[in-house]
Protein backbone atom coordinates (compact mmCIF):
# COMPACT_ATOMS: atom_id res chain seq x y z
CA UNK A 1 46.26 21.82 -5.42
CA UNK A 2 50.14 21.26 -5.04
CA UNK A 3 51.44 24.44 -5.87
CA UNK A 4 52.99 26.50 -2.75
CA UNK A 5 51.39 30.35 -1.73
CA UNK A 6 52.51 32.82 -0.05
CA UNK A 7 51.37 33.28 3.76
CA UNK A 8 51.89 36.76 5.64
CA UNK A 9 50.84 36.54 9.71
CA UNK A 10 49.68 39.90 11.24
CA UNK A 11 50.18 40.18 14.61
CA UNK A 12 52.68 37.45 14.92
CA UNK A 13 54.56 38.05 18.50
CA UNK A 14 51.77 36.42 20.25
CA UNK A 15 51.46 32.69 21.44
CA UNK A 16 49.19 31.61 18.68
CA UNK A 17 51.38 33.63 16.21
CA UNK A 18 54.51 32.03 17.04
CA UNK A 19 52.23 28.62 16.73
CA UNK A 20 51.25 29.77 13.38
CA UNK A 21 54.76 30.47 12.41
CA UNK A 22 55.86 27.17 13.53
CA UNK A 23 53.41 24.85 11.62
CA UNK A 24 53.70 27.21 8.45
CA UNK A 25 57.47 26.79 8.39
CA UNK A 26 57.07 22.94 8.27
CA UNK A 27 53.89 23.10 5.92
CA UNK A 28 54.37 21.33 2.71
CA UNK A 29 52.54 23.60 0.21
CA UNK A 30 53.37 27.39 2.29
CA UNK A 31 56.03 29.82 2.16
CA UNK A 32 55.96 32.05 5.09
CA UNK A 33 56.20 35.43 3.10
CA UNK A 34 55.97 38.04 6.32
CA UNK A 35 55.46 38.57 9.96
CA UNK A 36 54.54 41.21 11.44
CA UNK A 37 54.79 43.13 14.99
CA UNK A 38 54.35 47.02 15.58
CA UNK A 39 56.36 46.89 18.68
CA UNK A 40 59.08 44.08 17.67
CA UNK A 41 59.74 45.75 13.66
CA UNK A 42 63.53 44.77 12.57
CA UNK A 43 63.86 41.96 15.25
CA UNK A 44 64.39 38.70 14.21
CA UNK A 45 60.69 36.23 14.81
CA UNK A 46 63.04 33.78 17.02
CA UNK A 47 63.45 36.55 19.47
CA UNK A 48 60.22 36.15 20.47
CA UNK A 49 59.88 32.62 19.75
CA UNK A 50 63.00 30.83 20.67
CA UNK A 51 62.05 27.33 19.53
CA UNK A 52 62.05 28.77 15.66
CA UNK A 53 65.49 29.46 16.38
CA UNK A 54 67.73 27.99 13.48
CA UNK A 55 64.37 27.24 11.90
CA UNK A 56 64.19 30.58 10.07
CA UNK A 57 66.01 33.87 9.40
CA UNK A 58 62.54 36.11 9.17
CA UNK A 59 62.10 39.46 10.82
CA UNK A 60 59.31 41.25 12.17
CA UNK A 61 57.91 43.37 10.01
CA UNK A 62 55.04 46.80 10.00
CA UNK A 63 51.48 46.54 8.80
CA UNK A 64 52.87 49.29 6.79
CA UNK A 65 55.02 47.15 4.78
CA UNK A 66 52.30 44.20 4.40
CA UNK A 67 52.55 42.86 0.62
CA UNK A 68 49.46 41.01 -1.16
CA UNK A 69 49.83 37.21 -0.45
CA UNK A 70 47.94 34.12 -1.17
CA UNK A 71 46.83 33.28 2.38
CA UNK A 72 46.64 36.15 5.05
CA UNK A 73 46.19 35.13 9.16
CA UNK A 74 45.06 38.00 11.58
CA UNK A 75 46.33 37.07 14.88
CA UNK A 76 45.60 40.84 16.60
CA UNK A 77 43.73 41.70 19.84
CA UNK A 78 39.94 41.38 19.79
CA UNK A 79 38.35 44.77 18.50
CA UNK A 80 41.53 45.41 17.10
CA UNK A 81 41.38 42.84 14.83
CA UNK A 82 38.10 43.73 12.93
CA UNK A 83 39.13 47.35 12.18
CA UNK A 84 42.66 45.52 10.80
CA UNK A 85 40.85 42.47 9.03
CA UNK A 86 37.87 45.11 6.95
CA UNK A 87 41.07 47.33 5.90
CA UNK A 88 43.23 44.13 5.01
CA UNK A 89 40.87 42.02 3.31
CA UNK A 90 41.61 42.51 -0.14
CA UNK A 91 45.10 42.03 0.17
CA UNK A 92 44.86 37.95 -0.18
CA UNK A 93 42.79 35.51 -1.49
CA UNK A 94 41.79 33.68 1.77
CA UNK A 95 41.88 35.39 5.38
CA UNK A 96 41.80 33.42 8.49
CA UNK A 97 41.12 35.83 11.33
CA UNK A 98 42.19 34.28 14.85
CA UNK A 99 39.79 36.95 16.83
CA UNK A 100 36.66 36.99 18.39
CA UNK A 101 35.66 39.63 16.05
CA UNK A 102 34.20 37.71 13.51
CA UNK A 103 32.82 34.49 14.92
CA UNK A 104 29.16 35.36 15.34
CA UNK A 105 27.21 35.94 12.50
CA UNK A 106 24.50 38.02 14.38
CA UNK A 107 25.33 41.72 15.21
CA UNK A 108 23.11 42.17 17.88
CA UNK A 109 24.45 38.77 19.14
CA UNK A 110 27.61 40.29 19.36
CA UNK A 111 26.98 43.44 21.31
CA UNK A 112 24.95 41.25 23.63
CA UNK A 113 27.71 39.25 24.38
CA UNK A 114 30.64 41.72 23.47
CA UNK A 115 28.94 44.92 24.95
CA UNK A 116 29.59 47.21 21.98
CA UNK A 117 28.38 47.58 18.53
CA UNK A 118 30.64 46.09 15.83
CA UNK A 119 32.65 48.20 13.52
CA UNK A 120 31.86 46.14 10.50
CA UNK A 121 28.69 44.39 10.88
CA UNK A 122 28.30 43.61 6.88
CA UNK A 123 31.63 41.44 7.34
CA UNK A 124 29.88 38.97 9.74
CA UNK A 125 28.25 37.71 7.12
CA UNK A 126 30.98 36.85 4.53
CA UNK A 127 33.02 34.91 7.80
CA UNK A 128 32.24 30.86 8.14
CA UNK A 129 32.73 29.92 12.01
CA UNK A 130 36.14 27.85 11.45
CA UNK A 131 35.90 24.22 13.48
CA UNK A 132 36.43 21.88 10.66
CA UNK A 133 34.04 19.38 11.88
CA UNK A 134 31.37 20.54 12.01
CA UNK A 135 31.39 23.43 9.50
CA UNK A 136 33.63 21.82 6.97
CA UNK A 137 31.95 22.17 3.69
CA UNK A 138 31.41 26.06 4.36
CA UNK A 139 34.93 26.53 4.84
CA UNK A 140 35.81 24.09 1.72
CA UNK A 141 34.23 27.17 -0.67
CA UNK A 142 35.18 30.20 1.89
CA UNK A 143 37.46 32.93 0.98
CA UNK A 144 36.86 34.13 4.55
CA UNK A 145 37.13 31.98 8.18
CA UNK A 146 36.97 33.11 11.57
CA UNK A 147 38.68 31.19 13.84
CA UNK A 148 36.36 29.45 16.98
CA UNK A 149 37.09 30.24 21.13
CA UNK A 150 39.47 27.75 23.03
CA UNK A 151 36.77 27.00 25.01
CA UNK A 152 34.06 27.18 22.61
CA UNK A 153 36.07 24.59 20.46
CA UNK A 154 36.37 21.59 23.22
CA UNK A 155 32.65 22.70 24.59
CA UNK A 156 31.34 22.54 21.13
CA UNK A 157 33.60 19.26 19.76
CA UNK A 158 32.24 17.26 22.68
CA UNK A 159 28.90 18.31 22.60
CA UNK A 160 28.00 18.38 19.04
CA UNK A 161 27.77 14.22 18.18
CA UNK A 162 24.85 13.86 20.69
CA UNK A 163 23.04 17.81 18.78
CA UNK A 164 23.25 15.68 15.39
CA UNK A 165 22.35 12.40 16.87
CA UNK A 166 18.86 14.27 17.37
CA UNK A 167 18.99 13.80 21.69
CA UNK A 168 16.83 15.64 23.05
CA UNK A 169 18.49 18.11 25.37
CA UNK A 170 17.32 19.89 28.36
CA UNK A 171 20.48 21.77 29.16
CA UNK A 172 24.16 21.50 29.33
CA UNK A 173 26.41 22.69 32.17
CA UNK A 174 29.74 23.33 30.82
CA UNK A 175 33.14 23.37 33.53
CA UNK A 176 36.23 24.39 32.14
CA UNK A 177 39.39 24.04 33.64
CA UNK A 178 41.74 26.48 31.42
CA UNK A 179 46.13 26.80 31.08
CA UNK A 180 47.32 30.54 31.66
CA UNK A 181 48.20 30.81 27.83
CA UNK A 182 44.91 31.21 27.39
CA UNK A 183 45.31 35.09 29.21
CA UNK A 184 47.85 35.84 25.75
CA UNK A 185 51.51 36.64 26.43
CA UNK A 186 50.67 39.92 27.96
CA UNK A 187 52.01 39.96 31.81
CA UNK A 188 49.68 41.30 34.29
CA UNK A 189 49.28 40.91 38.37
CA UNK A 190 47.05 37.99 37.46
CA UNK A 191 49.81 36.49 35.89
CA UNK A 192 52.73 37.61 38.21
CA UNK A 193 54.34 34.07 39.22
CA UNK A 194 53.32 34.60 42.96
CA UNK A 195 49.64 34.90 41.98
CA UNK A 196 49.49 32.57 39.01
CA UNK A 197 51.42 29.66 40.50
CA UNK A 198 49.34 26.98 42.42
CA UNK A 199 45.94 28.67 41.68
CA UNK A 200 42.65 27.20 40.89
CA UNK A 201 40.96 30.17 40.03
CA UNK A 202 37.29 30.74 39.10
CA UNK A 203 37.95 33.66 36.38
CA UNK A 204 34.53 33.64 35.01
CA UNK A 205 32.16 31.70 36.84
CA UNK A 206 29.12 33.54 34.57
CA UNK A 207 28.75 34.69 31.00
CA UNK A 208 31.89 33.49 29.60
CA UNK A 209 31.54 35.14 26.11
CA UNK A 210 32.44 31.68 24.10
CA UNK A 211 29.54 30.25 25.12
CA UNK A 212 27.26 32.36 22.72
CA UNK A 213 29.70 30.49 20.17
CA UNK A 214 28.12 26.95 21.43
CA UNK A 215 24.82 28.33 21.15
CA UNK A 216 25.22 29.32 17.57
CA UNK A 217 26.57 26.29 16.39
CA UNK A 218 23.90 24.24 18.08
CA UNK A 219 21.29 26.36 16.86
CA UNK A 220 19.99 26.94 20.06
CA UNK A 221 18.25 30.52 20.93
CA UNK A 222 17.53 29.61 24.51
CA UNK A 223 20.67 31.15 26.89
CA UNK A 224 19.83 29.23 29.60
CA UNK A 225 20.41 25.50 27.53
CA UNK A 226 24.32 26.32 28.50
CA UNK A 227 25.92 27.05 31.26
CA UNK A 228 29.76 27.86 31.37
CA UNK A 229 32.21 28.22 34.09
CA UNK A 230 36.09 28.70 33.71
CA UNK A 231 38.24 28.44 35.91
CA UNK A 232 42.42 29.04 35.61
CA UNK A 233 45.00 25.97 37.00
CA UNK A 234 48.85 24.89 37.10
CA UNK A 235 48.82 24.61 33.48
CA UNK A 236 50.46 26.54 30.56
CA UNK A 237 48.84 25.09 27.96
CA UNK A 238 45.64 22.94 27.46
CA UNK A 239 41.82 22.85 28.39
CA UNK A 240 39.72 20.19 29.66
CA UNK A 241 36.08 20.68 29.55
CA UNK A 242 33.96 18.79 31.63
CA UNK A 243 30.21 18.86 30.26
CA UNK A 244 27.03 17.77 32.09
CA UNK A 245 23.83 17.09 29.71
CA UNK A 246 20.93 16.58 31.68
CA UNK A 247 18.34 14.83 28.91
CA UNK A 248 15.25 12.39 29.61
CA UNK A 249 16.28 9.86 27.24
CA UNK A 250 18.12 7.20 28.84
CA UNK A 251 21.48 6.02 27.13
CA UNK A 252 23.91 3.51 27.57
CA UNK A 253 27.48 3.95 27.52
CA UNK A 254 26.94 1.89 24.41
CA UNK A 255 24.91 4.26 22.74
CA UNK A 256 27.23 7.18 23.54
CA UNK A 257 29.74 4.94 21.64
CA UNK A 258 27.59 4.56 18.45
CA UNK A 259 27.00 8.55 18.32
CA UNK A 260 30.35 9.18 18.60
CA UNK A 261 31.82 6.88 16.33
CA UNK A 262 29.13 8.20 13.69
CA UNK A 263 30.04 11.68 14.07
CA UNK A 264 33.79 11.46 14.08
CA UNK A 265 34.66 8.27 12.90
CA UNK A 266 36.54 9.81 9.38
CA UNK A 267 38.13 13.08 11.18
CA UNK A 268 41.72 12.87 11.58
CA UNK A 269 42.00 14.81 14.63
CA UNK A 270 39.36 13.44 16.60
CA UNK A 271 39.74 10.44 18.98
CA UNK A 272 37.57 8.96 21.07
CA UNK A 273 39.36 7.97 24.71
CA UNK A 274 37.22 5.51 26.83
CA UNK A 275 39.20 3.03 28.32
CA UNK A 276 38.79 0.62 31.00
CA UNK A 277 42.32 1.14 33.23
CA UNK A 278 45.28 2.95 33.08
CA UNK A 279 45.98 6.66 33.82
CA UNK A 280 44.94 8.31 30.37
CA UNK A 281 41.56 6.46 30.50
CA UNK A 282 39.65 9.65 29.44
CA UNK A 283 40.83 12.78 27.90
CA UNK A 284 43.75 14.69 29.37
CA UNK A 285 45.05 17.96 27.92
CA UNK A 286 48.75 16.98 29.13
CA UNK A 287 49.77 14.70 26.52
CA UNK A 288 48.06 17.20 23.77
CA UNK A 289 50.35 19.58 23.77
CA UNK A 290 51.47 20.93 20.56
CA UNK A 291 49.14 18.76 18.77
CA UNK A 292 46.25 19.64 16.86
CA UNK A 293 43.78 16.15 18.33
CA UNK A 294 41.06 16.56 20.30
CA UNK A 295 40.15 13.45 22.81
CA UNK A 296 36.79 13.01 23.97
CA UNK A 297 35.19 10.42 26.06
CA UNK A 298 32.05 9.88 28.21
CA UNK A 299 30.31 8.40 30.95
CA UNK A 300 26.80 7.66 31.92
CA UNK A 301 25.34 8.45 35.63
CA UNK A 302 23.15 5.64 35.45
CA UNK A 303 21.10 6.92 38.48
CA UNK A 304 20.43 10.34 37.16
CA UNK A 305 20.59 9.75 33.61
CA UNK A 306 23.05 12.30 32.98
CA UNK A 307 25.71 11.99 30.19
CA UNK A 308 29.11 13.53 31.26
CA UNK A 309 31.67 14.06 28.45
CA UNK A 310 35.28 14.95 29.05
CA UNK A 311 36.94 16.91 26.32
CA UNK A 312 40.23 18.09 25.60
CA UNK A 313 42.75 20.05 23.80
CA UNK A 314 45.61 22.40 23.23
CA UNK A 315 44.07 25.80 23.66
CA UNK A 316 46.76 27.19 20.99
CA UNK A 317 47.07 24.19 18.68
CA UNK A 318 42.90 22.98 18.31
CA UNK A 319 42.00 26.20 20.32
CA UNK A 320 44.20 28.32 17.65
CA UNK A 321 46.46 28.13 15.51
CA UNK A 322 46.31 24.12 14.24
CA UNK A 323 42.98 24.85 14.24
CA UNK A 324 43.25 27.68 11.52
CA UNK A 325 45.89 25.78 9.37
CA UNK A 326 43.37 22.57 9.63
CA UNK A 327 40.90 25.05 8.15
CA UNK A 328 43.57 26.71 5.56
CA UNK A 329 43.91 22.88 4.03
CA UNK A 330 40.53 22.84 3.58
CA UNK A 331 40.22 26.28 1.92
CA UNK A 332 43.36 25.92 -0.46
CA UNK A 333 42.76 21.82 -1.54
CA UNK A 334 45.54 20.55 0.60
CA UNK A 335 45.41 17.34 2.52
CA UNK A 336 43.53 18.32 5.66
CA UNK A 337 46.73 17.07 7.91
CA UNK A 338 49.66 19.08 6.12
CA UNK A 339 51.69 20.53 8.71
CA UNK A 340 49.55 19.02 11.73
CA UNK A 341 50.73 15.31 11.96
CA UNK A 342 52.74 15.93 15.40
CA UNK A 343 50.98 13.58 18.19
CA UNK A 344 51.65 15.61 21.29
CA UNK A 345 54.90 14.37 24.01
CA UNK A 346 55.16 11.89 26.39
CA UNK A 347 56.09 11.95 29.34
CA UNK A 348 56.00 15.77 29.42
């Protein structure tokens, strides 16, 4: 498919909006049709997002004024989003929903891990869980995606290889260390420059809600086989997950290579980062910023047996919004990297 369709963005003043809006602008095969705001109607999108400045003339515009398009994002609050997505979801021909609203398939999996009953529980159903790699042919013939968690996303690209390898798992301790974009663009105490700057703070040591997201794409029904902690640093954006599989089987780092290598060895925005010296010698969010790769590498404790893989991304590029447009490519026939071939910076 060649052609170019019309793409509308609801909810567009946020940080993964204004991501959206800048790889759609710069997207071979997409005219950015509208973007809209309640609270920013009339204003110009580069008020809000100053690097689009020069890049684009669009204004924010109401739900009330949304016109039918070809390809429709939802990039609204969670909750809000799935009373907005059931109402909106006739208006295109493919919707890519950036929410949690829609990314477990199980209703009573989502109130356990959302605390209230879902609005629209027949929609779960009709919504393929959106990481290319590993759900790729279910998005291919999808008119509806949901988009995956930030943290779910590096947790689950890091993890998965050694799932469809077949190791046998006994659990999987997950740390995350987490860039305040990740809180939205929404200013709080928390993120009041006196409390935010210099913290290392452990914002949910327990029952982070993505990691019912890793279960579900594992297949696993156990809660206890993960274990996630997250914990907000000096960083705007990026995540670096640090995961611990405890497993009897005993692997060398040369077996960790051939599973890897298997498993993402033809996707374009995974790379495998292993090396023997220099700085970057396993993953580092850093020089991932405004990219849409995802590094992963590994080690072995060779006394313990356990594997430790380091995995990283941009939480609003992998986490978000390259992330949807990755899965939008798919969806629509487009090469999978239109609009996504930016490396990242460095030095940044």
């Amino acid at each position: 498919m060649s052609e170019t369709l019309r793409a509308s963005i609801v909810g567009a003043s946020g940080y993964a909006g204004g991501e959206l809006l800048r790889l759609l602008l710069d997207h071979p095969n997409i005219e950015v049709q509208q973007a809209t705001s309640e609270s920013n109607q009339t204003r110009y999108v580069y008020a809000l997002h100053p690097n689009l400045r020069g890049r684009t003339r669009l204004k924010f515009t109401s739900l009330s004024e949304l016109e039918d398009c070809d390809m429709l994002f939802v990039s609204l609050p969670h909750k809000t989003s799935m009373e907005k997505t059931a109402q909106l979801q006739d208006r295109a021909k493919y919707v890519i929903d950036l929410s949690a609203d829609f990314r477990l398939a199980n209703p009573d999996v989502y109130k356990q891990w959302y605390k209230f009953d879902h609005s629209h529980p027949q929609l779960l159903a009709e919504f393929v869980y959106g990481i290319p790699e590993v759900n790729r042919e279910h998005i291919k013939n999808s008119r509806f995606v949901s988009g995956a968690g930030c943290n779910a996303t590096a947790t689950i690209l890091g993890l998965y290889p050694l799932v469809k390898a077949g190791l046998n798992i006994d659990r999987v301790v997950v740390d995350i260390k987490a860039g305040s974009s990740e809180a939205g663009n929404k200013p709080s105490l928390g993120s009041h420059h006196p409390e935010r700057s210099g913290c290392v703070r452990s914002f949910a040591p327990a029952g982070h809600r993505h990691t019912a997201e890793v279960l579900q794409v594992m297949g696993w029904t156990d809660l206890t086989k993960v274990q996630m902690s997250v914990t907000a640093i000096e960083m705007v954006r990026g995540i670096l997950a640090t995961i611990h599989v405890f497993t009897p089987e005993k692997l060398q780092a040369k077996d960790l290579w051939k599973i890897f290598r298997a498993a993402y060895k033809d996707e374009p925005f995974m790379r495998i980062v292993k090396d023997r010296q220099g700085i970057y010698r396993y993953p580092e969010p850093k020089i991932l910023t405004g990219s849409n790769y995802c590094d992963v590498g590994f080690e072995v404790d060779q006394e313990s047996g356990r594997i430790v893989i380091i995995s990283a991304i941009d939480n609003l590029m992998k986490g978000a919004a390259g992330n949807a447009v990755h899965a939008m490519n798919i969806m629509c026939g487009f090469p999978e990297t239109a609009g996504l071939s930016f490396p990242g910076l460095h030095p940044i």
